[in-house]
Every structure is written in C-alpha cells, then in structure tokens.
PDB file of N, CA and C in Angstrom:
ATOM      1  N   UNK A   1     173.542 -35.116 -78.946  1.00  0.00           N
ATOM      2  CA  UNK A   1     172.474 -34.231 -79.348  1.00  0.00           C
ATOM      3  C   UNK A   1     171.237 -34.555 -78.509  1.00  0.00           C
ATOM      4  N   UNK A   2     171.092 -33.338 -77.482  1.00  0.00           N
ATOM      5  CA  UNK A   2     169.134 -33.766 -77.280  1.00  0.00           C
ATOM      6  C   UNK A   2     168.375 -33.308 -77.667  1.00  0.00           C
ATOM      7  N   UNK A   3     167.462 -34.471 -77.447  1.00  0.00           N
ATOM      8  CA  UNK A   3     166.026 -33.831 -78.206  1.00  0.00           C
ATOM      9  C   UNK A   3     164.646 -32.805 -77.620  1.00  0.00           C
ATOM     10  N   UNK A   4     164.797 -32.045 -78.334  1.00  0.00           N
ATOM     11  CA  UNK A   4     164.589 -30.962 -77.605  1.00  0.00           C
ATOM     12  C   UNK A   4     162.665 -30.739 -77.746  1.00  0.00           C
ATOM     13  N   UNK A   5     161.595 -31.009 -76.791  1.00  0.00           N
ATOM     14  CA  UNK A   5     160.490 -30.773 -76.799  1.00  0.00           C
ATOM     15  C   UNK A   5     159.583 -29.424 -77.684  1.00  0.00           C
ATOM     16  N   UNK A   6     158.565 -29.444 -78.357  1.00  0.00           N
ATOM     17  CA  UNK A   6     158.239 -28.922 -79.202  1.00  0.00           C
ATOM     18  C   UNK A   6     157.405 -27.808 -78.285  1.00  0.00           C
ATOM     19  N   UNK A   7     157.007 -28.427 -77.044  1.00  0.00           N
ATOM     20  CA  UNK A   7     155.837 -27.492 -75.999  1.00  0.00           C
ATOM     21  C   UNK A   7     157.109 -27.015 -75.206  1.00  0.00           C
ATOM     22  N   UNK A   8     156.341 -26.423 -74.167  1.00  0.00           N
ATOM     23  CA  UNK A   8     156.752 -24.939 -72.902  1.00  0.00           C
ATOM     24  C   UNK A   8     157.848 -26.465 -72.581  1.00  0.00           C
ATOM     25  N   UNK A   9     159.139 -26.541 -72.142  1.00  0.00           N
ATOM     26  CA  UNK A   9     160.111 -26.837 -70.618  1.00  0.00           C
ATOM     27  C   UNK A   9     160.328 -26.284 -69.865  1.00  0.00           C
ATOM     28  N   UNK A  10     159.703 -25.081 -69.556  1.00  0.00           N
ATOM     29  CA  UNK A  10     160.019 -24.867 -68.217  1.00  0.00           C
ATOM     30  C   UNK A  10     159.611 -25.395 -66.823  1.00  0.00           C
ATOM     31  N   UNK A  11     159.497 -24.654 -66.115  1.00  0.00           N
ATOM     32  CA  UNK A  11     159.162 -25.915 -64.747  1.00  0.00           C
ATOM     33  C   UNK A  11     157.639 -24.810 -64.380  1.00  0.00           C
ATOM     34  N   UNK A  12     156.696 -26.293 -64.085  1.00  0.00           N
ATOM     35  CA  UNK A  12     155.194 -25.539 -64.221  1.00  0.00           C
ATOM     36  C   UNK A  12     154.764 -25.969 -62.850  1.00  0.00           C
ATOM     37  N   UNK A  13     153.946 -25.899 -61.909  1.00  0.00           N
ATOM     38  CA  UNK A  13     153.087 -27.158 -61.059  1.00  0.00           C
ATOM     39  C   UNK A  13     152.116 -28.003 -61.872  1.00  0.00           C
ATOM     40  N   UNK A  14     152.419 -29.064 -61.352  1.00  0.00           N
ATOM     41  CA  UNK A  14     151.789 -30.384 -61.788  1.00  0.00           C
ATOM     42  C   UNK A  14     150.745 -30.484 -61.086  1.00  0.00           C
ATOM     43  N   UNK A  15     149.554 -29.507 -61.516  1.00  0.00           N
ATOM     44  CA  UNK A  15     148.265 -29.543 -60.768  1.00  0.00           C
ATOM     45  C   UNK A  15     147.200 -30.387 -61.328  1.00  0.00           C
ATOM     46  N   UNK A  16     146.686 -31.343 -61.168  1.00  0.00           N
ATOM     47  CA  UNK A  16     145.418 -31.994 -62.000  1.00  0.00           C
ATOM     48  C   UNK A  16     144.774 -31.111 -63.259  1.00  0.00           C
ATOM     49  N   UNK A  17     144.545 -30.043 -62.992  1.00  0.00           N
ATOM     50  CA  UNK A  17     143.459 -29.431 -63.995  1.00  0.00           C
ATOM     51  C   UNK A  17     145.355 -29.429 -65.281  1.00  0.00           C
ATOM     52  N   UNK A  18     146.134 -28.647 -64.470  1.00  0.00           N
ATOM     53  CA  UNK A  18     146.609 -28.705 -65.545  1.00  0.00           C
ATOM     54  C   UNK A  18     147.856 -29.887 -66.627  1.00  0.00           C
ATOM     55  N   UNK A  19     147.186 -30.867 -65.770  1.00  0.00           N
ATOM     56  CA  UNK A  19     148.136 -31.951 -66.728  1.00  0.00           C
ATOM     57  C   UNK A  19     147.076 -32.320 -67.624  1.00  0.00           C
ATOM     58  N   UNK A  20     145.518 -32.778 -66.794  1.00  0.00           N
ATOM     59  CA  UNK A  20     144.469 -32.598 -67.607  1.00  0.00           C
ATOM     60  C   UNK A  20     144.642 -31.863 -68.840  1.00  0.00           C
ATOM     61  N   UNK A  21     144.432 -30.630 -69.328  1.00  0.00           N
ATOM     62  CA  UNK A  21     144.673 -29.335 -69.944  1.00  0.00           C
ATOM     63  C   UNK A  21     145.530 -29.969 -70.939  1.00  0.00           C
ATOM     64  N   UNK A  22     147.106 -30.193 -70.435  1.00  0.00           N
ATOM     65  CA  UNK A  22     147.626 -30.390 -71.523  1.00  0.00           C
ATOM     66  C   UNK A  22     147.977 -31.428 -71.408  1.00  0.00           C
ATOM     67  N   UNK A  23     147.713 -32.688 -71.350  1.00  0.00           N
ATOM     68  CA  UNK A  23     147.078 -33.807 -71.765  1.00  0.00           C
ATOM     69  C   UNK A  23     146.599 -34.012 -73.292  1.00  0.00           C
ATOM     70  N   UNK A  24     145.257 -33.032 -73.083  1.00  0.00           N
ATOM     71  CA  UNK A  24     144.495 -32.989 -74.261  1.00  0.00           C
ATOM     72  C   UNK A  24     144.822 -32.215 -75.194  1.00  0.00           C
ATOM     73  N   UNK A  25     145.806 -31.494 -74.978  1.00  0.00           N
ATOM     74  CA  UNK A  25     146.487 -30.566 -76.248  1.00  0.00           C
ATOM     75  C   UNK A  25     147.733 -31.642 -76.941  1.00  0.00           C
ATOM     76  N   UNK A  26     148.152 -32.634 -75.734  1.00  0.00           N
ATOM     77  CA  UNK A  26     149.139 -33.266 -76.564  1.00  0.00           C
ATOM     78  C   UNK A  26     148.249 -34.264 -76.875  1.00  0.00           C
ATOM     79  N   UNK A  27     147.361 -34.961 -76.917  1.00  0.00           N
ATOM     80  CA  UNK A  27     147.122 -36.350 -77.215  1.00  0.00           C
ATOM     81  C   UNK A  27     146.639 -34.848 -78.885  1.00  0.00           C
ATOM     82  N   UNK A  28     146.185 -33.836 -78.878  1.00  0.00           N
ATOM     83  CA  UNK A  28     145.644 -33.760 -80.199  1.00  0.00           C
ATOM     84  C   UNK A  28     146.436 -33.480 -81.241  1.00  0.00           C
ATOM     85  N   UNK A  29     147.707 -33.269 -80.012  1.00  0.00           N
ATOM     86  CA  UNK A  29     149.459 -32.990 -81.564  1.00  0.00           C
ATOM     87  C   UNK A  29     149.769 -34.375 -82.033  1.00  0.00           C
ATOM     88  N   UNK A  30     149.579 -35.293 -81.110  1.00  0.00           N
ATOM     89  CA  UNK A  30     149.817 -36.283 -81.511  1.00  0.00           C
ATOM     90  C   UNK A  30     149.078 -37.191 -82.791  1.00  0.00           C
ATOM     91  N   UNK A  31     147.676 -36.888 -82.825  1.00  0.00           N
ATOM     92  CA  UNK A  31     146.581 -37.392 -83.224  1.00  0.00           C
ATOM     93  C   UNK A  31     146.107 -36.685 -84.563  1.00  0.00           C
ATOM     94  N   UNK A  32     145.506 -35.561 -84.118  1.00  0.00           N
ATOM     95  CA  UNK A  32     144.664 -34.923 -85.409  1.00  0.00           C
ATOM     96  C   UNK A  32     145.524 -34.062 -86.005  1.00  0.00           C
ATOM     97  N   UNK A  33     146.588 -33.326 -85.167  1.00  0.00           N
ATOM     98  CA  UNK A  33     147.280 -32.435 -85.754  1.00  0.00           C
ATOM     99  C   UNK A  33     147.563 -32.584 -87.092  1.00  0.00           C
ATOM    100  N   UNK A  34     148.177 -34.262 -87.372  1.00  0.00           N
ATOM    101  CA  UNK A  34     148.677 -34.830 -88.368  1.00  0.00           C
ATOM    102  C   UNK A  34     148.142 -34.280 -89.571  1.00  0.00           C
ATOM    103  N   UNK A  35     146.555 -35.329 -89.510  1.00  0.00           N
ATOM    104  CA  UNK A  35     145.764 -34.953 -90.253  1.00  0.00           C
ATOM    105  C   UNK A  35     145.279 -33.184 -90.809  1.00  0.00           C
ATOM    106  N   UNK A  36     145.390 -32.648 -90.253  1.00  0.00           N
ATOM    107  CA  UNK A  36     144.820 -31.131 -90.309  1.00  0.00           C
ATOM    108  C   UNK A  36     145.794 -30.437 -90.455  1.00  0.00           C
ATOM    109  N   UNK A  37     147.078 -31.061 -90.586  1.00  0.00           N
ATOM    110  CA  UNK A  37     148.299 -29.923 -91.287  1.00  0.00           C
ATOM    111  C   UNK A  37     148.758 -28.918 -89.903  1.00  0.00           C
ATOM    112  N   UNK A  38     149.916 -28.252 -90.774  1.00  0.00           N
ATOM    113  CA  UNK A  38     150.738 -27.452 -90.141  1.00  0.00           C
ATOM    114  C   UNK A  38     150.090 -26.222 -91.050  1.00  0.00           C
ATOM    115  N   UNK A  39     149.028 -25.750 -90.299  1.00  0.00           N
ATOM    116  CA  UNK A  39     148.442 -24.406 -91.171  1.00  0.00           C
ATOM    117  C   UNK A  39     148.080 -22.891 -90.151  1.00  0.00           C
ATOM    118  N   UNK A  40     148.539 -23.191 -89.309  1.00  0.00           N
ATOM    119  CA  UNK A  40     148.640 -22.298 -88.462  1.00  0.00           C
ATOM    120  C   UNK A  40     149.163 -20.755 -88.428  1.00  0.00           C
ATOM    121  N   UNK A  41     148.579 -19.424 -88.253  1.00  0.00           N
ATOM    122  CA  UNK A  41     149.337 -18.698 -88.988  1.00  0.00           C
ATOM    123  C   UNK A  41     150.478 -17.726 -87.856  1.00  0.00           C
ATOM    124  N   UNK A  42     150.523 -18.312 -86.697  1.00  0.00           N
ATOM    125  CA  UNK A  42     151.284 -17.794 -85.644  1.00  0.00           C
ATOM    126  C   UNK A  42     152.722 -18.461 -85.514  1.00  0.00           C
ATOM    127  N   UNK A  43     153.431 -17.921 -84.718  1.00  0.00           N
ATOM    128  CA  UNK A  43     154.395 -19.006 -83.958  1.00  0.00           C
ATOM    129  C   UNK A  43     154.627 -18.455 -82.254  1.00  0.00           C
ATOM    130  N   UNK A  44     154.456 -18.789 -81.683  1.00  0.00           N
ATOM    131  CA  UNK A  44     154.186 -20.725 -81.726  1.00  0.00           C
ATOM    132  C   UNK A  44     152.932 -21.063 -82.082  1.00  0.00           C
ATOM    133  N   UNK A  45     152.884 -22.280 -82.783  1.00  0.00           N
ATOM    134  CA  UNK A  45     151.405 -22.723 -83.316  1.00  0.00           C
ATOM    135  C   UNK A  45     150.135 -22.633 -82.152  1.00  0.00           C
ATOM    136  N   UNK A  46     148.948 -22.916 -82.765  1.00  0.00           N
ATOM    137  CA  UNK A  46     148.281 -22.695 -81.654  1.00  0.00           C
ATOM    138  C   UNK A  46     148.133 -24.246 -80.749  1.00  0.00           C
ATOM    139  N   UNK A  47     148.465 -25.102 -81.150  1.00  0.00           N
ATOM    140  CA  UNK A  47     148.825 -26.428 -80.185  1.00  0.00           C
ATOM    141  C   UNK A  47     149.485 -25.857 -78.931  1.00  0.00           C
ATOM    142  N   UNK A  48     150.815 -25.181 -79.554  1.00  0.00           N
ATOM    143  CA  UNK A  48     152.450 -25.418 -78.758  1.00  0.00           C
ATOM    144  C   UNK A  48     151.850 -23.827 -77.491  1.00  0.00           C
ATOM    145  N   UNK A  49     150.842 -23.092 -78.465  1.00  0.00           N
ATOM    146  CA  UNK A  49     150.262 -21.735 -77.795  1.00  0.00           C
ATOM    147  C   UNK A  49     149.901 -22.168 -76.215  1.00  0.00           C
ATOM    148  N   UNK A  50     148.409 -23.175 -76.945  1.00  0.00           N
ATOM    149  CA  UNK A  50     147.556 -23.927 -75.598  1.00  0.00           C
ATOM    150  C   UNK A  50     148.819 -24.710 -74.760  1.00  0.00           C
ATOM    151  N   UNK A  51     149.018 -25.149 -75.083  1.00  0.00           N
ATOM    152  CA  UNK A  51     150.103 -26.247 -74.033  1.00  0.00           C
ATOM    153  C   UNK A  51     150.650 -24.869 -72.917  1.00  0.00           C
ATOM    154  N   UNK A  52     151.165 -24.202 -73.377  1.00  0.00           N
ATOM    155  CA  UNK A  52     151.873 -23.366 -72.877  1.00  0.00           C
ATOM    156  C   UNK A  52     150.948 -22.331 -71.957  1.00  0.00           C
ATOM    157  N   UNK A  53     150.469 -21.812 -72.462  1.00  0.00           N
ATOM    158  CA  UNK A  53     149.057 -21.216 -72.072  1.00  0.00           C
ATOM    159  C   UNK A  53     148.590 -21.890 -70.672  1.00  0.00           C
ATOM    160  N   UNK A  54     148.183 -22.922 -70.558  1.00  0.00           N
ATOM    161  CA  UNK A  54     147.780 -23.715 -69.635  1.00  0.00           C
ATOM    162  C   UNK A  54     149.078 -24.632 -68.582  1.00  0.00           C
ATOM    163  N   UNK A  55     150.077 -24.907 -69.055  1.00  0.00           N
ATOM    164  CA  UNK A  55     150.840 -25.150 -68.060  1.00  0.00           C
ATOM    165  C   UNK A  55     151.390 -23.318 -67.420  1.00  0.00           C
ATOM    166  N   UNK A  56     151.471 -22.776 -68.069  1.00  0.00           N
ATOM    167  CA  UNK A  56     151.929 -21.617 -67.278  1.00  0.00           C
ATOM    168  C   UNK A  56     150.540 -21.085 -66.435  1.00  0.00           C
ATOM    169  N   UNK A  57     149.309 -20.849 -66.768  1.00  0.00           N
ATOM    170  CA  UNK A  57     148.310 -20.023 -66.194  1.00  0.00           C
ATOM    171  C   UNK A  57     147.300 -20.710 -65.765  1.00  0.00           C
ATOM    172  N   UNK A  58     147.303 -22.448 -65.872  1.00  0.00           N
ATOM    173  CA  UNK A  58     146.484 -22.905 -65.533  1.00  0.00           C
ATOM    174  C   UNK A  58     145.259 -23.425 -66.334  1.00  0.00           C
ATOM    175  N   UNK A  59     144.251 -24.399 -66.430  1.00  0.00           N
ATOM    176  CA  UNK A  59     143.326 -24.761 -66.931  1.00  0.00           C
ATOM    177  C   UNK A  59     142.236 -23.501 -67.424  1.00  0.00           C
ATOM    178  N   UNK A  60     141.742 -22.969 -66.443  1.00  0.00           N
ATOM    179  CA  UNK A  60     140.929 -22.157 -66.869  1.00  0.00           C
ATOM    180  C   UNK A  60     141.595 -20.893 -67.915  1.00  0.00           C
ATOM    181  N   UNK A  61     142.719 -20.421 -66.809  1.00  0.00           N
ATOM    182  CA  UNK A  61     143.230 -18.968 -68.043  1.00  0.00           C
ATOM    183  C   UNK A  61     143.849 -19.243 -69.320  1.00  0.00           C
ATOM    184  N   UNK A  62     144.546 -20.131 -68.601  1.00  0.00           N
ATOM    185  CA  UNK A  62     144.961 -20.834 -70.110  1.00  0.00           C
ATOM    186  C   UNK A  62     144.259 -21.457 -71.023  1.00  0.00           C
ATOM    187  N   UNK A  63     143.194 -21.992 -70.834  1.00  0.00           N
ATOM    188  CA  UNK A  63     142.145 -22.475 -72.030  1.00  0.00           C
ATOM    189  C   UNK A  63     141.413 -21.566 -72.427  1.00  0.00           C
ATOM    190  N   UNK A  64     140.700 -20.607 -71.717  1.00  0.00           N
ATOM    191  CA  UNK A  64     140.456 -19.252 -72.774  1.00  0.00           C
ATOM    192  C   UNK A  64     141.601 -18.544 -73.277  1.00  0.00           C
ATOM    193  N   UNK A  65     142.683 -18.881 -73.046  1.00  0.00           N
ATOM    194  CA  UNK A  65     143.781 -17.885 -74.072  1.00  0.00           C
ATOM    195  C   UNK A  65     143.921 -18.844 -74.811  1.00  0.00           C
ATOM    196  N   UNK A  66     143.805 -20.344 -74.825  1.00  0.00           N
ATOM    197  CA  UNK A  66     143.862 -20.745 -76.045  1.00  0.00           C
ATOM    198  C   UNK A  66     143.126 -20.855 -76.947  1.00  0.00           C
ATOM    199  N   UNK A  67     141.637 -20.943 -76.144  1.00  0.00           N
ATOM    200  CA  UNK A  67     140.329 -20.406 -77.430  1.00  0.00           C
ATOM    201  C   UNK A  67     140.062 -19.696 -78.190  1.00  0.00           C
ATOM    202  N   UNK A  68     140.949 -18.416 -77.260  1.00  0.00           N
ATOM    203  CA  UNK A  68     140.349 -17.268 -78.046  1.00  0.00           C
ATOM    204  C   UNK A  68     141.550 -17.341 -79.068  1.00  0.00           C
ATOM    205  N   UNK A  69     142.943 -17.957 -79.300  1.00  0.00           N
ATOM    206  CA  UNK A  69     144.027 -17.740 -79.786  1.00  0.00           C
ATOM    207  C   UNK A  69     143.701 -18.692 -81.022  1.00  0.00           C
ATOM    208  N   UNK A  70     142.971 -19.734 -80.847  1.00  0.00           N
ATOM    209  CA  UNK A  70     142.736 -20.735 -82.507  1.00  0.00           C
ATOM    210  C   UNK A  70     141.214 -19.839 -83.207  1.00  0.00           C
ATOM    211  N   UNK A  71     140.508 -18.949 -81.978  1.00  0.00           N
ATOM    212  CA  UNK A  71     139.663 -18.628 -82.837  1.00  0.00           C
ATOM    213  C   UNK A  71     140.049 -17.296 -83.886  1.00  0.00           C
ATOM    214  N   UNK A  72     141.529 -16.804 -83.311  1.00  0.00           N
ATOM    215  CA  UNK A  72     141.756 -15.256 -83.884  1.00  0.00           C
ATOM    216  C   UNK A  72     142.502 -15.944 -85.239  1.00  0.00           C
ATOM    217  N   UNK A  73     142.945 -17.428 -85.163  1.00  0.00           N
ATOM    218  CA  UNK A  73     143.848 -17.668 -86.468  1.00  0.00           C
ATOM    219  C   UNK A  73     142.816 -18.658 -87.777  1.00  0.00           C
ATOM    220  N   UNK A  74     142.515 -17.423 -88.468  1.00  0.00           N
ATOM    221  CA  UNK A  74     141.945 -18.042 -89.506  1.00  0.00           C
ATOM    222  C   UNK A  74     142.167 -16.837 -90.632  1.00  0.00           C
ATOM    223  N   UNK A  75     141.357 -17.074 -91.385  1.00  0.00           N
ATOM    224  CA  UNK A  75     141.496 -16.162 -92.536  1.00  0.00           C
ATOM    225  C   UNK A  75     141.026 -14.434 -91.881  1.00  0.00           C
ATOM    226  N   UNK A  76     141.064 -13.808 -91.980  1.00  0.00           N
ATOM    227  CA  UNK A  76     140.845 -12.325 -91.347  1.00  0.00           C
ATOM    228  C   UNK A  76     141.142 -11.958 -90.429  1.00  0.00           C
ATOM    229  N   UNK A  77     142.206 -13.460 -89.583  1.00  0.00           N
ATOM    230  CA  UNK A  77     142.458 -13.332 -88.301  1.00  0.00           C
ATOM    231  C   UNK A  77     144.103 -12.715 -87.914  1.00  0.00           C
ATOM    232  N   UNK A  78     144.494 -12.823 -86.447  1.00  0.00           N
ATOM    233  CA  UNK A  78     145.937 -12.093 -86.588  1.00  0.00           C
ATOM    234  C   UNK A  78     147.129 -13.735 -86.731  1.00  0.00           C
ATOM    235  N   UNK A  79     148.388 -13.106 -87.210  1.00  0.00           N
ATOM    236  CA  UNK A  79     149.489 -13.511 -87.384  1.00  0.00           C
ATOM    237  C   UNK A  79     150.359 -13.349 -86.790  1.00  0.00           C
ATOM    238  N   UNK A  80     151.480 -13.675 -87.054  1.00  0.00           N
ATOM    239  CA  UNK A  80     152.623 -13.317 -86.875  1.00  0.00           C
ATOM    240  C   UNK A  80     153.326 -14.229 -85.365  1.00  0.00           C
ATOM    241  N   UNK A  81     154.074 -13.941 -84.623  1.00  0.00           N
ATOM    242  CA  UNK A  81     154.932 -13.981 -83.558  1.00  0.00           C
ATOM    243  C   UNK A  81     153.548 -13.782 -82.336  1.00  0.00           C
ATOM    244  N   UNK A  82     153.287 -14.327 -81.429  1.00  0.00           N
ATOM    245  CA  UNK A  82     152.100 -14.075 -80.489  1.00  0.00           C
ATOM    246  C   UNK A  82     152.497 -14.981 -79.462  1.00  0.00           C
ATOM    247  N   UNK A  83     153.155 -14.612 -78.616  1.00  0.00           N
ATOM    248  CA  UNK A  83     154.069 -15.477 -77.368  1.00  0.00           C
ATOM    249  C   UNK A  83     152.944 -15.306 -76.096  1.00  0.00           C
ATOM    250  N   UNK A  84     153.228 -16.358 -75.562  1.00  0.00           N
ATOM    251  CA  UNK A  84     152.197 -16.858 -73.760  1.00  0.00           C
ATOM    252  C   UNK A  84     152.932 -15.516 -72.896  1.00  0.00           C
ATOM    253  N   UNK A  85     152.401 -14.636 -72.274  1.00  0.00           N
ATOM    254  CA  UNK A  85     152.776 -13.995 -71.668  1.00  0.00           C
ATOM    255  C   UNK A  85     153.018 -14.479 -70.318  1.00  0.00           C
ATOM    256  N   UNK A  86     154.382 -14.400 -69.648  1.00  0.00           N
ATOM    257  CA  UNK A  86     155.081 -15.144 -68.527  1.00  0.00           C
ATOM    258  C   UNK A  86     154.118 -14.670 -67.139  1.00  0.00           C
ATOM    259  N   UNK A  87     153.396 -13.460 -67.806  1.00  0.00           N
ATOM    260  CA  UNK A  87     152.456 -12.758 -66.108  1.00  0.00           C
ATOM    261  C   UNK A  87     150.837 -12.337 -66.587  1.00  0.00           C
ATOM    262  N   UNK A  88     150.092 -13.007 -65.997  1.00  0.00           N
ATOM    263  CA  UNK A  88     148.340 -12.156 -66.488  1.00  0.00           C
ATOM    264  C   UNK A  88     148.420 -11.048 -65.543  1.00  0.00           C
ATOM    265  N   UNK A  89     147.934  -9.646 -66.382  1.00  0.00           N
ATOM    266  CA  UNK A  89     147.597  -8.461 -66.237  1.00  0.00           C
ATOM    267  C   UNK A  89     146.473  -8.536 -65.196  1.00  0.00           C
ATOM    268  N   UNK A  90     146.857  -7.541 -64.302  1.00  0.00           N
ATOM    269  CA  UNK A  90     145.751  -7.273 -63.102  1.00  0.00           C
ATOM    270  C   UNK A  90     144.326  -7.519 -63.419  1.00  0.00           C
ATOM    271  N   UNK A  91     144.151  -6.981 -64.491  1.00  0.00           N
ATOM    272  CA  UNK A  91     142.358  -6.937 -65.117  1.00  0.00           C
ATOM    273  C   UNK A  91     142.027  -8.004 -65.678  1.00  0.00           C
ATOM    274  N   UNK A  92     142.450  -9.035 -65.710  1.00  0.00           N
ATOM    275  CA  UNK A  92     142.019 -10.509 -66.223  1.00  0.00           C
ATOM    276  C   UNK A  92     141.605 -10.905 -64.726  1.00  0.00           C
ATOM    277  N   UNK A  93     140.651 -11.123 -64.684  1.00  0.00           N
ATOM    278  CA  UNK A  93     139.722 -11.734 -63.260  1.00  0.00           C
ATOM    279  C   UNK A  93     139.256 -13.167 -64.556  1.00  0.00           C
ATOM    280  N   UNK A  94     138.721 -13.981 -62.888  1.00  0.00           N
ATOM    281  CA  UNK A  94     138.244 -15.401 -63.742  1.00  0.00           C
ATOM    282  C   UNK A  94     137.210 -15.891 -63.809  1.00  0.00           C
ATOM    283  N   UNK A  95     136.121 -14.663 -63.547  1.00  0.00           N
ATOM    284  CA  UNK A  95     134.875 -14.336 -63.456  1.00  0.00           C
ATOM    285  C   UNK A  95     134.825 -13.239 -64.572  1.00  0.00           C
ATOM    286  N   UNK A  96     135.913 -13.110 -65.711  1.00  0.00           N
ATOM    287  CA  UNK A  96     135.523 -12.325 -66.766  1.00  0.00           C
ATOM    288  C   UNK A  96     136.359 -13.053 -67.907  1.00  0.00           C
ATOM    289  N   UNK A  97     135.509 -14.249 -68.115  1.00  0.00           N
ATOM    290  CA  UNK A  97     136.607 -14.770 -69.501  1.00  0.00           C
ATOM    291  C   UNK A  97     136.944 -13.746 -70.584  1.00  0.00           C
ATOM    292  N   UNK A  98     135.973 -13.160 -71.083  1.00  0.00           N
ATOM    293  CA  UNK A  98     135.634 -12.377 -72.410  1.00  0.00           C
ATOM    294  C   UNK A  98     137.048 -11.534 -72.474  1.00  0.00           C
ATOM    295  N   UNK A  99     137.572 -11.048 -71.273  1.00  0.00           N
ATOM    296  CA  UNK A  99     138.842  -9.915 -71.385  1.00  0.00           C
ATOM    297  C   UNK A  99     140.210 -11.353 -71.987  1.00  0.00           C
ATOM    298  N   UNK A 100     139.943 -12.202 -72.003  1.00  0.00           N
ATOM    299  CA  UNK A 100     141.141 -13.025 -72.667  1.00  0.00           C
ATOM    300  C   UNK A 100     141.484 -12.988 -73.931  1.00  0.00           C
ATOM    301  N   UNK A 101     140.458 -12.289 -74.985  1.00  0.00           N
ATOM    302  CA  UNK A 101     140.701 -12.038 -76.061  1.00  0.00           C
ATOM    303  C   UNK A 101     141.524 -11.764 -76.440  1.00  0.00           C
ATOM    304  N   UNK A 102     141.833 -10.138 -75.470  1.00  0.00           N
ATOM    305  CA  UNK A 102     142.639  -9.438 -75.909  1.00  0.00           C
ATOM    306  C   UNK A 102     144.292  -9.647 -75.367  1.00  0.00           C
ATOM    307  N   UNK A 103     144.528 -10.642 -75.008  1.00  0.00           N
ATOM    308  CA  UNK A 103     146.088 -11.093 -74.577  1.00  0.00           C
ATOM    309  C   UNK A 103     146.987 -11.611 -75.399  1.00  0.00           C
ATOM    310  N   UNK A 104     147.643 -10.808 -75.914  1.00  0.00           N
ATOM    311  CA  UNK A 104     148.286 -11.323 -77.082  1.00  0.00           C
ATOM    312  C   UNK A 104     148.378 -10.500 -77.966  1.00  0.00           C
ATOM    313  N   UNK A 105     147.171 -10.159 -78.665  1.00  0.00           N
ATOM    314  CA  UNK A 105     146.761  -9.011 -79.520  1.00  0.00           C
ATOM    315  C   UNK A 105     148.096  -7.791 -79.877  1.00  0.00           C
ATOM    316  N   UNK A 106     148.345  -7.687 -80.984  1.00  0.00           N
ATOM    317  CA  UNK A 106     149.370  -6.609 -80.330  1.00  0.00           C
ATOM    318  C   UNK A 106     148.384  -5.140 -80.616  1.00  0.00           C
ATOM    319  N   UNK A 107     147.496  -4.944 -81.090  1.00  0.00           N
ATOM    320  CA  UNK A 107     146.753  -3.651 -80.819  1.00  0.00           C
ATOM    321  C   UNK A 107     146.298  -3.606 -79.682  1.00  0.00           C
ATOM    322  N   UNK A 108     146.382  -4.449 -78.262  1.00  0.00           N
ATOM    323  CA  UNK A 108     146.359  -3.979 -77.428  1.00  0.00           C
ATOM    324  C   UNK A 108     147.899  -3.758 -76.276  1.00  0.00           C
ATOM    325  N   UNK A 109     147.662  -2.059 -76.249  1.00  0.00           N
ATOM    326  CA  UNK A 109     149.193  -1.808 -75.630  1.00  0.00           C
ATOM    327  C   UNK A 109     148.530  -1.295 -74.421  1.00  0.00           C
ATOM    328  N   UNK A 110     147.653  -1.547 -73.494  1.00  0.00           N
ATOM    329  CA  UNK A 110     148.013  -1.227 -71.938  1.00  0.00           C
ATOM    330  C   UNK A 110     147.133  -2.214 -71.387  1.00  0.00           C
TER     331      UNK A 110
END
C-alpha cells in the first residue's frame, strides 16, 4: 500500500518562489491546521487549494487564487467542489490581481 500525498503530485518546476509558496502552506497543514479544524467548506480544502494553486501557477497567481479562495469560504461564502484550474485564462494579467477572484467561481462561465 502507498501512501498517497494529501497536496497536487504532479510534476511542477521547482522554482524558488514556488517551493517558498508551498513551503508555507505545508509548514501551516502541518502546524495550525490542527488546531483550527477541518472546517473548510470546499474540496479540496483551501490548504490542499493553495498548495496546488501555487505549485501549478506559481507564487504570485497562485497566492491570489489562494487568497481570494480562503476569503470566498466562510459563512455567505461559496462551496462545494472548486478545483485549481490546469490553464489561467488569457485575461488574468499579473498586473491585475483583482480578476483572480473570479477563478473558480462557478457563476463565472466565460
């Protein structure tokens, strides 16, 4: 039987910013997660979200998709199934964080 990792396995580049990146997403599964419960209202949680988020898109895109992704999960916020998208959409420039909001979202369809 192996044991099978809780974050992204696929094969990422091992760029500084982003081991950095998720570094700090795992030292906080490891650490606070504990404490602060499994209360998350997505899957994948928003830990396993960021990890993923950032080894696939990098430090910057990926840390505003993960910001904006722990800030949408709270009480009034969205649910459900909300997967790292494998490609960023032409209109995500990195001189416009604010459009990261909406990645994920499923009310947004184009």
């Amino acid at each position: 039987m192996t044991a099978r990792s809780r974050n992204f396995s696929g094969d990422w580049p091992k760029t500084p910013g982003r081991l950095f990146g998720t570094g700090f997403v795992r030292l906080y599964q490891l650490t606070l997660s504990g404490f602060i419960g499994n209360s998350c209202r997505h899957f994948p949680t928003c830990s396993e979200y960021a990890y993923e988020a950032i080894a696939r898109h990098g430090l910057w895109s990926g840390g505003w998709m993960a910001l904006f992704r722990v800030a949408r999960c709270g009480p009034g916020g969205t649910h459900g199934i909300d997967n790292v998208p494998e490609a960023l959409d032409a209109r995500l420039r990195w001189y416009m964080p604010w459009r990261y909001w909406r990645v994920g979202r499923r009310s947004h369809a184009a």
